[in-house]
Each structure stands twice: as structure tokens, then as C-alpha cells.
PDB file of N, CA and C in Angstrom:
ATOM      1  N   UNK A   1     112.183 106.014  96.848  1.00  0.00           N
ATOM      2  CA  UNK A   1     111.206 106.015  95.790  1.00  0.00           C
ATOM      3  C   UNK A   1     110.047 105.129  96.222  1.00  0.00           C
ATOM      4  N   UNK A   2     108.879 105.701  96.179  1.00  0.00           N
ATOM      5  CA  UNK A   2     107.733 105.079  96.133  1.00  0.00           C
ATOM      6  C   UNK A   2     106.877 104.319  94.840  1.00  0.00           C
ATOM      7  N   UNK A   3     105.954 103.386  95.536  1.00  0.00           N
ATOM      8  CA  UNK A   3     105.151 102.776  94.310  1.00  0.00           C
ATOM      9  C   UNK A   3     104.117 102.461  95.139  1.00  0.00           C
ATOM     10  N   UNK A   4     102.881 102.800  93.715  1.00  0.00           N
ATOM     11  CA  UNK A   4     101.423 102.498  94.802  1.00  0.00           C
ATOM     12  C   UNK A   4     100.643 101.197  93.385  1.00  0.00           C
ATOM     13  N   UNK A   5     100.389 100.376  93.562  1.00  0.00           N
ATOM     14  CA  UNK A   5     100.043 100.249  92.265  1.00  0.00           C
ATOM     15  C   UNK A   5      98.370  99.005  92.254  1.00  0.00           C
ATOM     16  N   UNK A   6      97.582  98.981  91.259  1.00  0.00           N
ATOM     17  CA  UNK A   6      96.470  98.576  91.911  1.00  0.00           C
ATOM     18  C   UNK A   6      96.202  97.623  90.985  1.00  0.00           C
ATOM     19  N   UNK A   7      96.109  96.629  91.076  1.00  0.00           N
ATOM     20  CA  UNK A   7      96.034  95.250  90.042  1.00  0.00           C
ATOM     21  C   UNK A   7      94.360  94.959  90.536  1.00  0.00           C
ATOM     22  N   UNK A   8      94.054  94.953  88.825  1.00  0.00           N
ATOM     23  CA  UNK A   8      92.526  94.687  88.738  1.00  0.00           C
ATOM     24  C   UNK A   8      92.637  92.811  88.864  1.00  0.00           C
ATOM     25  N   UNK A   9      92.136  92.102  89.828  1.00  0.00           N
ATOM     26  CA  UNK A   9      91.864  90.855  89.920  1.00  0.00           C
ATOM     27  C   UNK A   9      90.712  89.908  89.372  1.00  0.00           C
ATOM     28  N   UNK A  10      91.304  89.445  88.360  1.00  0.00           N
ATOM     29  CA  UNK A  10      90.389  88.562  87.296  1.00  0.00           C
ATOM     30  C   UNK A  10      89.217  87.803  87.781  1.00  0.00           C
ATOM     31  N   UNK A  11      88.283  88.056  87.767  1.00  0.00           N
ATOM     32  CA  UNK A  11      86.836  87.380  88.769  1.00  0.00           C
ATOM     33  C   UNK A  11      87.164  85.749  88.835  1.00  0.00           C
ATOM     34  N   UNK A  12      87.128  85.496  89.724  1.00  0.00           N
ATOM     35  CA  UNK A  12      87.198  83.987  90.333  1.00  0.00           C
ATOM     36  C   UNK A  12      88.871  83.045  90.607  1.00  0.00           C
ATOM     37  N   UNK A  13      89.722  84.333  90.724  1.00  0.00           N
ATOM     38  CA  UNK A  13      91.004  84.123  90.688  1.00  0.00           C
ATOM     39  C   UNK A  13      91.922  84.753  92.225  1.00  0.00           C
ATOM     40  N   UNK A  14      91.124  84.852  92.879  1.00  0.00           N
ATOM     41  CA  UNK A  14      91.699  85.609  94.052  1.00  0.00           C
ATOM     42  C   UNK A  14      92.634  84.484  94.884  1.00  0.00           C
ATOM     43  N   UNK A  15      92.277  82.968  94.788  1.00  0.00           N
ATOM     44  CA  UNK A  15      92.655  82.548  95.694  1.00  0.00           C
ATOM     45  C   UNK A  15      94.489  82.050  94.949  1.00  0.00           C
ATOM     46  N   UNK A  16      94.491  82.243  93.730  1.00  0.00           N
ATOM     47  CA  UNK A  16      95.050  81.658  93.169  1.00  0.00           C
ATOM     48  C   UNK A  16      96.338  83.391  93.173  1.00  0.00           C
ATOM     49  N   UNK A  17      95.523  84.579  93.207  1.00  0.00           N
ATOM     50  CA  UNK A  17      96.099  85.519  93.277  1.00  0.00           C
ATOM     51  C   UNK A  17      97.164  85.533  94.492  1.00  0.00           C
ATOM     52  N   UNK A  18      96.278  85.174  95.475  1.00  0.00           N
ATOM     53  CA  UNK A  18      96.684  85.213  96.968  1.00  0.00           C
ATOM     54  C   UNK A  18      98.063  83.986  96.987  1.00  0.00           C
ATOM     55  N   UNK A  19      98.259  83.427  96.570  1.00  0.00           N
ATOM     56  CA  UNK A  19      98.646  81.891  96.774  1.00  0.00           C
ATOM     57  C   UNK A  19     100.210  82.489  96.227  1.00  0.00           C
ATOM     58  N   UNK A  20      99.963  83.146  95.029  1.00  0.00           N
ATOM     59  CA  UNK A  20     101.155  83.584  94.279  1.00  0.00           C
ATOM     60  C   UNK A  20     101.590  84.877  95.227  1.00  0.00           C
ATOM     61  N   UNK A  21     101.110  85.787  95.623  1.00  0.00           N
ATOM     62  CA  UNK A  21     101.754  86.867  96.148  1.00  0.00           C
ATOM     63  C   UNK A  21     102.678  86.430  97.659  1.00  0.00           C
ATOM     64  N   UNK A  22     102.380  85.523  98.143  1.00  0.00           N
ATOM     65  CA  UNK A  22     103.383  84.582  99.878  1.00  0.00           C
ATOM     66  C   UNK A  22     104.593  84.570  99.246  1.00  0.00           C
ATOM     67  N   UNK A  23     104.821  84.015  98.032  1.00  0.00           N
ATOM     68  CA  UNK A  23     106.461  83.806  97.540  1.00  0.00           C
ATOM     69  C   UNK A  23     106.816  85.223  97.017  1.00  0.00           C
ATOM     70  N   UNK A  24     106.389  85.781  96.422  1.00  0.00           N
ATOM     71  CA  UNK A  24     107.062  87.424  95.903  1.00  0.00           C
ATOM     72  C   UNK A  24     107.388  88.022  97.384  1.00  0.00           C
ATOM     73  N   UNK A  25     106.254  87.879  98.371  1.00  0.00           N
ATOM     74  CA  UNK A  25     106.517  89.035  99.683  1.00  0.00           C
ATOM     75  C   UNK A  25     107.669  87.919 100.011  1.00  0.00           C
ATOM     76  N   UNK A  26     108.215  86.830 100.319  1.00  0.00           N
ATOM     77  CA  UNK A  26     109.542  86.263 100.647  1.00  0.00           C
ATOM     78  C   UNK A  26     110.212  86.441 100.255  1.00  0.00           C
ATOM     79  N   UNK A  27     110.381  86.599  99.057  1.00  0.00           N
ATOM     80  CA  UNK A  27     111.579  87.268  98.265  1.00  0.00           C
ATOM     81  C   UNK A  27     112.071  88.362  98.388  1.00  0.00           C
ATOM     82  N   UNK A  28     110.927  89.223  98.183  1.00  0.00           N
ATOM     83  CA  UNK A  28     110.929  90.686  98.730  1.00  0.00           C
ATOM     84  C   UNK A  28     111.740  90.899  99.749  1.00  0.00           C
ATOM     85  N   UNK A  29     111.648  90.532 100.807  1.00  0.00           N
ATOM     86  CA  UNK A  29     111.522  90.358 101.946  1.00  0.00           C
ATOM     87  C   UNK A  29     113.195  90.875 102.268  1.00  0.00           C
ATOM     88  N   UNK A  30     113.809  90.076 101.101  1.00  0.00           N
ATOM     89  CA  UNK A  30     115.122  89.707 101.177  1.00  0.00           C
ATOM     90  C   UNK A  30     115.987  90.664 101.070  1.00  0.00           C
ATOM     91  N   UNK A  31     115.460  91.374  99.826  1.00  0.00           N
ATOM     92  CA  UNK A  31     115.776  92.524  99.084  1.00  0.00           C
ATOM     93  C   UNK A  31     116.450  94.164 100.306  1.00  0.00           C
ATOM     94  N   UNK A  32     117.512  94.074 100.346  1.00  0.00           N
ATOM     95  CA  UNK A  32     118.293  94.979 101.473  1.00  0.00           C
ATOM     96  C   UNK A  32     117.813  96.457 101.313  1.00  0.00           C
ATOM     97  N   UNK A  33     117.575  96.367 100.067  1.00  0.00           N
ATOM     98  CA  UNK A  33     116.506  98.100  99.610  1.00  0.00           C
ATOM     99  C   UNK A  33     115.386  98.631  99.725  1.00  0.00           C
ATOM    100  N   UNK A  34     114.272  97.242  99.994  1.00  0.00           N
ATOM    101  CA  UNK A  34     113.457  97.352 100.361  1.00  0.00           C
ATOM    102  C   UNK A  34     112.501  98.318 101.343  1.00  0.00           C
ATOM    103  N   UNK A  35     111.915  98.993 101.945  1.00  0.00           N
ATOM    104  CA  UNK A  35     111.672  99.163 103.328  1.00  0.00           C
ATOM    105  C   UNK A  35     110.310  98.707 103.209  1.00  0.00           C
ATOM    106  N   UNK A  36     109.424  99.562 102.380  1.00  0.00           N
ATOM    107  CA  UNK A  36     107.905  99.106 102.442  1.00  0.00           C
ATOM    108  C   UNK A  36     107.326  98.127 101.565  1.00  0.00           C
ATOM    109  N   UNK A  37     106.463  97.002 102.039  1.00  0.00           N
ATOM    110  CA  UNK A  37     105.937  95.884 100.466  1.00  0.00           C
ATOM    111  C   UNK A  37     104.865  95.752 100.964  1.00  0.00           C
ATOM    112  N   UNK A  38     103.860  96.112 100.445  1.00  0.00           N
ATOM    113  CA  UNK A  38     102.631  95.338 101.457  1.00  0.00           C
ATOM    114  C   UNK A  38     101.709  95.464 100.479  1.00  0.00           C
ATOM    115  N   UNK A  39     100.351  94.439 100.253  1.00  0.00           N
ATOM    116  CA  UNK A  39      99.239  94.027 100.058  1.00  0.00           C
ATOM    117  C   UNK A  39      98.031  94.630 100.813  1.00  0.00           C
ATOM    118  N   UNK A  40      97.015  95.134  99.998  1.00  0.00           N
ATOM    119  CA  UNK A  40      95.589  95.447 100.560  1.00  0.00           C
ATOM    120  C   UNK A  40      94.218  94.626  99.507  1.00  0.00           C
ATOM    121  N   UNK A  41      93.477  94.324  99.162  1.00  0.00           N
ATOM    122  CA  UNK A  41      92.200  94.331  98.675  1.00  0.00           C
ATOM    123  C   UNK A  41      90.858  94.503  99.620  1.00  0.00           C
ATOM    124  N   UNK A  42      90.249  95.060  98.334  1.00  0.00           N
ATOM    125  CA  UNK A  42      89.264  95.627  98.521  1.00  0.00           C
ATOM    126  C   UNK A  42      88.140  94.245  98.913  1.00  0.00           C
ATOM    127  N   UNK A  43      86.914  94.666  99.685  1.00  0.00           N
ATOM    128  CA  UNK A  43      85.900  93.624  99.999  1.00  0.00           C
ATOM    129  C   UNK A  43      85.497  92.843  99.346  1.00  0.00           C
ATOM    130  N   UNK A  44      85.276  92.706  98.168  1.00  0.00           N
ATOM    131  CA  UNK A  44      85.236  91.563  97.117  1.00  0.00           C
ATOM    132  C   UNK A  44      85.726  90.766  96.038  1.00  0.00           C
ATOM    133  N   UNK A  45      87.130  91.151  96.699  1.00  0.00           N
ATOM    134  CA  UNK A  45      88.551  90.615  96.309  1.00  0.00           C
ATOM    135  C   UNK A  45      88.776  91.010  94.856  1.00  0.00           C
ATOM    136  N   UNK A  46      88.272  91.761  94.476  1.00  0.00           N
ATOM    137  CA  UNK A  46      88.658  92.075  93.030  1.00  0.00           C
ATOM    138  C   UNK A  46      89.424  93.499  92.101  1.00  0.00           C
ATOM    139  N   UNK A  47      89.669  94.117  93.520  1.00  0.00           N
ATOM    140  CA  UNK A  47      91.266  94.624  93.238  1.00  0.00           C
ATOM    141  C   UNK A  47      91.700  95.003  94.471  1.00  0.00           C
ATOM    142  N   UNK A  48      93.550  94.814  94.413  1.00  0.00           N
ATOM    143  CA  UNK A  48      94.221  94.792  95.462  1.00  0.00           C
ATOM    144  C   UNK A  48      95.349  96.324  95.360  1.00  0.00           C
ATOM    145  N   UNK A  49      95.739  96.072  96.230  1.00  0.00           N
ATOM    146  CA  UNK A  49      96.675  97.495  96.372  1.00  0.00           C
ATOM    147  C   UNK A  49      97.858  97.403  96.707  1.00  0.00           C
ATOM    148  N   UNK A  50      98.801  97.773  95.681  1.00  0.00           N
ATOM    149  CA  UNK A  50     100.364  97.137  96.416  1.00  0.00           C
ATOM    150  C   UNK A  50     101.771  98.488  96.452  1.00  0.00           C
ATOM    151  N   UNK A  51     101.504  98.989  98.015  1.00  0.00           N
ATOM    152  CA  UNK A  51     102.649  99.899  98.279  1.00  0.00           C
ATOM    153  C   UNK A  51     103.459  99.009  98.674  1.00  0.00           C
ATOM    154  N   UNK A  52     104.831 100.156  98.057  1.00  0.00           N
ATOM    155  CA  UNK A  52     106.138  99.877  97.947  1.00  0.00           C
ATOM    156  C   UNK A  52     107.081 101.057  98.297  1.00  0.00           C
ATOM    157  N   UNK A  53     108.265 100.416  98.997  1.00  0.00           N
ATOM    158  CA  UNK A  53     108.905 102.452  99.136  1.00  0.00           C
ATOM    159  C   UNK A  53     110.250 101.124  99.096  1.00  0.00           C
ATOM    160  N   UNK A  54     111.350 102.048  98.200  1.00  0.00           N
ATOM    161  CA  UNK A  54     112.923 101.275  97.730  1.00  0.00           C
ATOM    162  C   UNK A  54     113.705 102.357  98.278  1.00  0.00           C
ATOM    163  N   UNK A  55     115.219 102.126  98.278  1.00  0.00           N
ATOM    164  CA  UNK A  55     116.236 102.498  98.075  1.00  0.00           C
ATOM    165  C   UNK A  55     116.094 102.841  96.139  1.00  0.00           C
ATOM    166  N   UNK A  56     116.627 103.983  95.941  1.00  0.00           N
ATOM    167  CA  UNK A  56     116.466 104.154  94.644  1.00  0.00           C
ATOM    168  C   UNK A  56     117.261 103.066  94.010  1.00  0.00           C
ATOM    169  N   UNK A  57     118.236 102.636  94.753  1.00  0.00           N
ATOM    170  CA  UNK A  57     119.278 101.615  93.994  1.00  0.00           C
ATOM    171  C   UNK A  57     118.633 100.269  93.644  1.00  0.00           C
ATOM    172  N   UNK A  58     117.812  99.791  94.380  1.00  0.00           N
ATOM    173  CA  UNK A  58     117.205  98.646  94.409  1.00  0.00           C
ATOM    174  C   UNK A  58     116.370  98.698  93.535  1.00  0.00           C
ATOM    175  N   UNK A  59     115.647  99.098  93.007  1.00  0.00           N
ATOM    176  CA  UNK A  59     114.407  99.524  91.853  1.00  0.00           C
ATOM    177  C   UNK A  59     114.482  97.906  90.771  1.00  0.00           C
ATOM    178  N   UNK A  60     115.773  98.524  90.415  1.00  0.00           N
ATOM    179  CA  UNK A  60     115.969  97.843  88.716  1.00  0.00           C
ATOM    180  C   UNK A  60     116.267  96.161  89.306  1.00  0.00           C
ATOM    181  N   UNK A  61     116.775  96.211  90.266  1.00  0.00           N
ATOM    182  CA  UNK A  61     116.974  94.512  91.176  1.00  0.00           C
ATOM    183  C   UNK A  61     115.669  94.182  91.255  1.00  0.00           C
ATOM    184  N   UNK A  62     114.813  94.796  91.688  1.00  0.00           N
ATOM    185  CA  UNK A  62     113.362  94.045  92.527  1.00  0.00           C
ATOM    186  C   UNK A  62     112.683  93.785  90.683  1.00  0.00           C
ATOM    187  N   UNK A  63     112.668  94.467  90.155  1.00  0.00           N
ATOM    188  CA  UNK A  63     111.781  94.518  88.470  1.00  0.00           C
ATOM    189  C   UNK A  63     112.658  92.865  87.914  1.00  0.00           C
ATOM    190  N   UNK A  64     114.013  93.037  87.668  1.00  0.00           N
ATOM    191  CA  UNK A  64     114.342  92.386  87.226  1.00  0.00           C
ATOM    192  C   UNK A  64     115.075  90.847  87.764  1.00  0.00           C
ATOM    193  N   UNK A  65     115.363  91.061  88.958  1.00  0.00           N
ATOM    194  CA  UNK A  65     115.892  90.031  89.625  1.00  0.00           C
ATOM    195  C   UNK A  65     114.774  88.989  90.594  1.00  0.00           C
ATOM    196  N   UNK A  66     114.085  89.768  91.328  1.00  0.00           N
ATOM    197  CA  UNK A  66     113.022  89.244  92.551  1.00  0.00           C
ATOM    198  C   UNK A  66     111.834  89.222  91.781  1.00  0.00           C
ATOM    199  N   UNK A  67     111.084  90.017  91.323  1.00  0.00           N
ATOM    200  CA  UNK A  67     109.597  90.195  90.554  1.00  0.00           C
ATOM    201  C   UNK A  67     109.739  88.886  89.044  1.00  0.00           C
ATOM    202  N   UNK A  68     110.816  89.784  88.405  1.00  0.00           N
ATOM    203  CA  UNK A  68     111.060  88.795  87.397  1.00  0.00           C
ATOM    204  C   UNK A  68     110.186  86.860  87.133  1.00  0.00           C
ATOM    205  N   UNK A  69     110.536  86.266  87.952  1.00  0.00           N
ATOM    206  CA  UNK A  69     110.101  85.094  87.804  1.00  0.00           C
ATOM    207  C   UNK A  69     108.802  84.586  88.709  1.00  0.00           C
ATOM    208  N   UNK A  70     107.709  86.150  88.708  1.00  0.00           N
ATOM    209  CA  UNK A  70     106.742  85.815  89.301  1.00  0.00           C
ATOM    210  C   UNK A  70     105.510  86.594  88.115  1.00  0.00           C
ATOM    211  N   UNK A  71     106.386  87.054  87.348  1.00  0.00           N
ATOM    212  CA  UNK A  71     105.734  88.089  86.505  1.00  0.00           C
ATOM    213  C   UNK A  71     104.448  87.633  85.356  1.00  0.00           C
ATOM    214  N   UNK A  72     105.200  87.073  84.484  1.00  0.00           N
ATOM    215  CA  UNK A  72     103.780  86.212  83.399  1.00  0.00           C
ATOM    216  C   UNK A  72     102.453  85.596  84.354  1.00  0.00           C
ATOM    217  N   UNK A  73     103.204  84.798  85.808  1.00  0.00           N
ATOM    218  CA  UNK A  73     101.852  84.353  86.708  1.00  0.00           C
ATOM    219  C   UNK A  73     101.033  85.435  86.891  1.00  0.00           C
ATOM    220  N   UNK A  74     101.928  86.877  87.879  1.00  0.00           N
ATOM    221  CA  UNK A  74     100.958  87.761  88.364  1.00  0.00           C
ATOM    222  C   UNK A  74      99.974  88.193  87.328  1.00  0.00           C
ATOM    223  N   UNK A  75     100.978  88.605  85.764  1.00  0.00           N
ATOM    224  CA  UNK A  75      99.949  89.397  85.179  1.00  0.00           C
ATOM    225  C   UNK A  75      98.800  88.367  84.212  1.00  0.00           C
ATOM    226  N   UNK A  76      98.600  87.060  84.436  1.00  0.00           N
ATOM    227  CA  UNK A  76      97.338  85.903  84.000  1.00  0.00           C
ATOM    228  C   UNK A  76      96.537  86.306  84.749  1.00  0.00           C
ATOM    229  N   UNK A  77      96.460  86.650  86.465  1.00  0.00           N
ATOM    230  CA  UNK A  77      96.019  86.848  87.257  1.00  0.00           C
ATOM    231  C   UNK A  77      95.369  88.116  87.154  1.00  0.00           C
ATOM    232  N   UNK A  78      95.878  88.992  87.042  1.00  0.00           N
ATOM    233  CA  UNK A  78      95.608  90.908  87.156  1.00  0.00           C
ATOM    234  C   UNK A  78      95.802  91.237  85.878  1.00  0.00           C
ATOM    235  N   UNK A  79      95.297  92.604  86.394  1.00  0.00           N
ATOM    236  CA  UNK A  79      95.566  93.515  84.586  1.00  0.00           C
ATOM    237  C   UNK A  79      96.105  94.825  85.762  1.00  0.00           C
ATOM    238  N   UNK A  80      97.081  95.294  85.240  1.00  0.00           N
ATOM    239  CA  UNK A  80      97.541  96.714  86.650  1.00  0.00           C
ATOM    240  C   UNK A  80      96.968  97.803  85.694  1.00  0.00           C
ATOM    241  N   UNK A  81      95.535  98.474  86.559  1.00  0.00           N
ATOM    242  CA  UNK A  81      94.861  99.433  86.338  1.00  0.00           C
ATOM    243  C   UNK A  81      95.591 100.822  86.466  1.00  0.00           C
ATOM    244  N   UNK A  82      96.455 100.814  87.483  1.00  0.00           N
ATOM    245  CA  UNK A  82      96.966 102.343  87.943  1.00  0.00           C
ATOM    246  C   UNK A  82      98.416 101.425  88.792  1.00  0.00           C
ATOM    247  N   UNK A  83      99.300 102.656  88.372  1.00  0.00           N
ATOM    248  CA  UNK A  83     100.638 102.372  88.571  1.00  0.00           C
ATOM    249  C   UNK A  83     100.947 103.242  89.046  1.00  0.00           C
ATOM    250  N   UNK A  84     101.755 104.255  89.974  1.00  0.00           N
ATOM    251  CA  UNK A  84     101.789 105.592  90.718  1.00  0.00           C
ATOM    252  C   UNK A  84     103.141 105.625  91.007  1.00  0.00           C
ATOM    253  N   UNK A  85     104.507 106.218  90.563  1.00  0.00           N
ATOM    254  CA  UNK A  85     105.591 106.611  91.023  1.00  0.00           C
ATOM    255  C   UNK A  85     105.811 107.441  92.057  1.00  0.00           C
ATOM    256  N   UNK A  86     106.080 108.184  93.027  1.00  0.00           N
ATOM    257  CA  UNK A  86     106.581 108.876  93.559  1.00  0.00           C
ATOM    258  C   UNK A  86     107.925 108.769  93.695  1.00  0.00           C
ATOM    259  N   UNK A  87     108.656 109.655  93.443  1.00  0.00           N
ATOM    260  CA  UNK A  87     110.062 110.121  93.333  1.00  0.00           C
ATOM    261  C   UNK A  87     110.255 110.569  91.616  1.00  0.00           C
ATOM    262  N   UNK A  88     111.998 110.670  91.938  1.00  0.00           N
ATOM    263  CA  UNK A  88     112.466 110.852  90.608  1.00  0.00           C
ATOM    264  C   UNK A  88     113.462 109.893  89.756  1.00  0.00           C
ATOM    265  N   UNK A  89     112.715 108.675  88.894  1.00  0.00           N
ATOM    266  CA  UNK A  89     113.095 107.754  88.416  1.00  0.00           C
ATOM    267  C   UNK A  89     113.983 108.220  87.268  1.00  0.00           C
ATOM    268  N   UNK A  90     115.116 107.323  87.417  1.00  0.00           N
ATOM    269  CA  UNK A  90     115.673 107.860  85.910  1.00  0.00           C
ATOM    270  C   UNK A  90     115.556 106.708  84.828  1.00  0.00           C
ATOM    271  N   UNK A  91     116.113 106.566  83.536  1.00  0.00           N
ATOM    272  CA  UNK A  91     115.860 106.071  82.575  1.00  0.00           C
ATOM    273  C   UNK A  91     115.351 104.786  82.406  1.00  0.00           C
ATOM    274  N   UNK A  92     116.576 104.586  83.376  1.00  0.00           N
ATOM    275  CA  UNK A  92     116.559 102.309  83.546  1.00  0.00           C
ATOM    276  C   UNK A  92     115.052 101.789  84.110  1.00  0.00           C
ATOM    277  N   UNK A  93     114.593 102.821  85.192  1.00  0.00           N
ATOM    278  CA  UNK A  93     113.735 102.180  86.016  1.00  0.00           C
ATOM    279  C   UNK A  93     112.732 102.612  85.339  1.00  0.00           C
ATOM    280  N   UNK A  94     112.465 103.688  84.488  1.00  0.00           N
ATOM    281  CA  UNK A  94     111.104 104.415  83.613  1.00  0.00           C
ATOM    282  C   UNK A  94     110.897 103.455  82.597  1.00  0.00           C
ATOM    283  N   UNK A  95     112.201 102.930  82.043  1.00  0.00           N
ATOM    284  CA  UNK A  95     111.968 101.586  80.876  1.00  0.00           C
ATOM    285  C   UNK A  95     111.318 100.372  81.252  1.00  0.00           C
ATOM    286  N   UNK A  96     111.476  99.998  82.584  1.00  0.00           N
ATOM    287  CA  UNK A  96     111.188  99.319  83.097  1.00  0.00           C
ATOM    288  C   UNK A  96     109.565  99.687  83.630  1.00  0.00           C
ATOM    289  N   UNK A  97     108.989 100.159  84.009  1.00  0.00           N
ATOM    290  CA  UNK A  97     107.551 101.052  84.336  1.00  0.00           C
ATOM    291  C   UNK A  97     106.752 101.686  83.571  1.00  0.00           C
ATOM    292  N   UNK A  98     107.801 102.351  82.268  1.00  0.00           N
ATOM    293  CA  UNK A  98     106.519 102.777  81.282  1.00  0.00           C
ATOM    294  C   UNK A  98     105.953 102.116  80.504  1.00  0.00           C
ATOM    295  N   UNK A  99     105.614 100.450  80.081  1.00  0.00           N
ATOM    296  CA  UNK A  99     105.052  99.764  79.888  1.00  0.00           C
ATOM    297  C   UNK A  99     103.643  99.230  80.473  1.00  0.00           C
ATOM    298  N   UNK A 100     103.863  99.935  81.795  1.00  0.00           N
ATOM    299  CA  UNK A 100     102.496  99.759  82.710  1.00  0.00           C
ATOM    300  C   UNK A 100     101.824 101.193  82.544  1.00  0.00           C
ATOM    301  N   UNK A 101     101.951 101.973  82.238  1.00  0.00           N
ATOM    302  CA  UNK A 101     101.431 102.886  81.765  1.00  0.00           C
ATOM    303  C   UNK A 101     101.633 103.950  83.312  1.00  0.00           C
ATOM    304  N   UNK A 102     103.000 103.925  83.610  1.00  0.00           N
ATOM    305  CA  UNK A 102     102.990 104.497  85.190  1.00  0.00           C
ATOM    306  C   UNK A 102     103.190 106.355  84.773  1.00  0.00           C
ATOM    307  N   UNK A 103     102.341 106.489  85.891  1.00  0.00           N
ATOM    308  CA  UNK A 103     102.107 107.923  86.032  1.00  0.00           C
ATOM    309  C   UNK A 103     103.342 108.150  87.169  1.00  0.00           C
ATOM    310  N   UNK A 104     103.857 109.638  86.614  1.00  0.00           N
ATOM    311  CA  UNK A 104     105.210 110.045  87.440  1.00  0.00           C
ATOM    312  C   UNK A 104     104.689 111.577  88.461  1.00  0.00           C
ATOM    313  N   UNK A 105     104.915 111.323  89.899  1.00  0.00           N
ATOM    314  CA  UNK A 105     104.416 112.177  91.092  1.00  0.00           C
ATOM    315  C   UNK A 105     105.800 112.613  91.372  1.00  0.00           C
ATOM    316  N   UNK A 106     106.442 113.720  90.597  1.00  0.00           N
ATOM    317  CA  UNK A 106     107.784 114.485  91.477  1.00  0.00           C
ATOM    318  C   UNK A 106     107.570 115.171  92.759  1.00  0.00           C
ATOM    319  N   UNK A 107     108.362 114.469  94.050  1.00  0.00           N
ATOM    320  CA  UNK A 107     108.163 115.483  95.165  1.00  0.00           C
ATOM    321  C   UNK A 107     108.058 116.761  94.817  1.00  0.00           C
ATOM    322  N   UNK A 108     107.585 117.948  95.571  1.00  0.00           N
ATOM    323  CA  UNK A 108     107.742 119.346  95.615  1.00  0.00           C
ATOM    324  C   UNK A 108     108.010 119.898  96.541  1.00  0.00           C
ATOM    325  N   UNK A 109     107.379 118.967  97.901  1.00  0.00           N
ATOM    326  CA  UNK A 109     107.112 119.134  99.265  1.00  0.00           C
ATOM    327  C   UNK A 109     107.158 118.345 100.179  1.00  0.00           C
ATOM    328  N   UNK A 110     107.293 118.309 101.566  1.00  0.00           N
ATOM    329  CA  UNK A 110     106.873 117.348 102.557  1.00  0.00           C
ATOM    330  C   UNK A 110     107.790 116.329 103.052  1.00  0.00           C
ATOM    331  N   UNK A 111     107.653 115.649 103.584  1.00  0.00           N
ATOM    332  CA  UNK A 111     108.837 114.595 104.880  1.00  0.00           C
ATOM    333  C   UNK A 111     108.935 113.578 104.705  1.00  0.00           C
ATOM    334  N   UNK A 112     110.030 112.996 105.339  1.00  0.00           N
ATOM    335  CA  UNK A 112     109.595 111.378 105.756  1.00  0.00           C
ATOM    336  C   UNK A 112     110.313 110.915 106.978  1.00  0.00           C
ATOM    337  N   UNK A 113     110.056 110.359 107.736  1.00  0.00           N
ATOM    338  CA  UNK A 113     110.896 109.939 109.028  1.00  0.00           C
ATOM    339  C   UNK A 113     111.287 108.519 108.651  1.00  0.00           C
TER     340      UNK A 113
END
């Protein structure tokens, strides 16, 4: 399961954004379900881009176990503009995501190595 998701960054808060995201990617890091976590922003630091690809099993661990106690900081920081699923989430993890207002992308087609 994939996640693309794009946190609008509160003007004059980037460094403070940045500072908080080193401990989530360590944590992350940890997470055995994991494969993809990574960070992008845009040139004037005021929104960033955060792909993700899980083990479907891991989903509800990373929301609630790893993310969990980084969460009230990130979202002082950001407002998450666009939230992007790919795969097919079932209940636990949609409860968990449809609060962000996440849009659901069912495969139809295509690979992955």
C-alpha cells in the first residue's frame, strides 16, 4: 500500500518543520513494514511531499504506534492539503485516514519490482 501525502507548511515554520520530521524518519526507519518514507519540498519551503509504500500489515502500527507521538507537533506545523491512497485499505486503516480527507486510488493495472 502506498501513500503520497502533501502537508501545506505554515509560513515561517519550516525549520521547526524540518527539526521534527529527523525523529519520525528514525522511527520509521524501524518499522519492519516499511519499504518507502521519504520527504520532498518545494523551493520555498512551504509545502512538502511525503511518499510512503507499507506492508499492508504495518499501516495501523505506523498511524498508531510510530506517527502517534509526533502527531499534534506535525499537524501545529502543517495543515495536510492532499492525502492519496493507493491500494486497497480496509476499515481499520480508512478510520484511521478518512479524517484527512484521503482520496482512495484502487489498482486496475501495472507492476512493481
Amino acid at each position: 500500500m502506498a501513500f503520497s501525502h502533501t502537508p501545506a507548511i505554515k509560513p515561517g515554520d519550516f525549520l521547526q518543520f524540518n527539526a521534527l520530521i529527523a525523529p519520525i524518519v528514525v522511527a520509521t526507519r524501524q518499522e519492519p513494514g516499511m519499504l518507502v518514507y521519504g520527504y520532498g519540498v518545494n523551493e520555498d519551503q512551504s509545502v512538502a511531499h511525503i511518499l510512503e509504500r507499507y506492508n499492508v500489515e504495518s499501516v495501523v502500527s505506523h498511524v498508531d504506534t510510530t506517527f502517534a507521538p509526533f502527531g499534534k507537533r506535525f499537524l501545529e506545523l502543517c495543515t495536510i492539503i492532499r492525502l492519496v491512497v493507493y491500494g486497497k485499505p480496509d476499515a481499520e486503516i480508512r478510520k484511521r485516514l478518512d479524517p484527512f480527507g484521503a482520496v482512495y486510488m484502487t489498482p486496475f493495472e501495472g507492476f512493481s519490482r
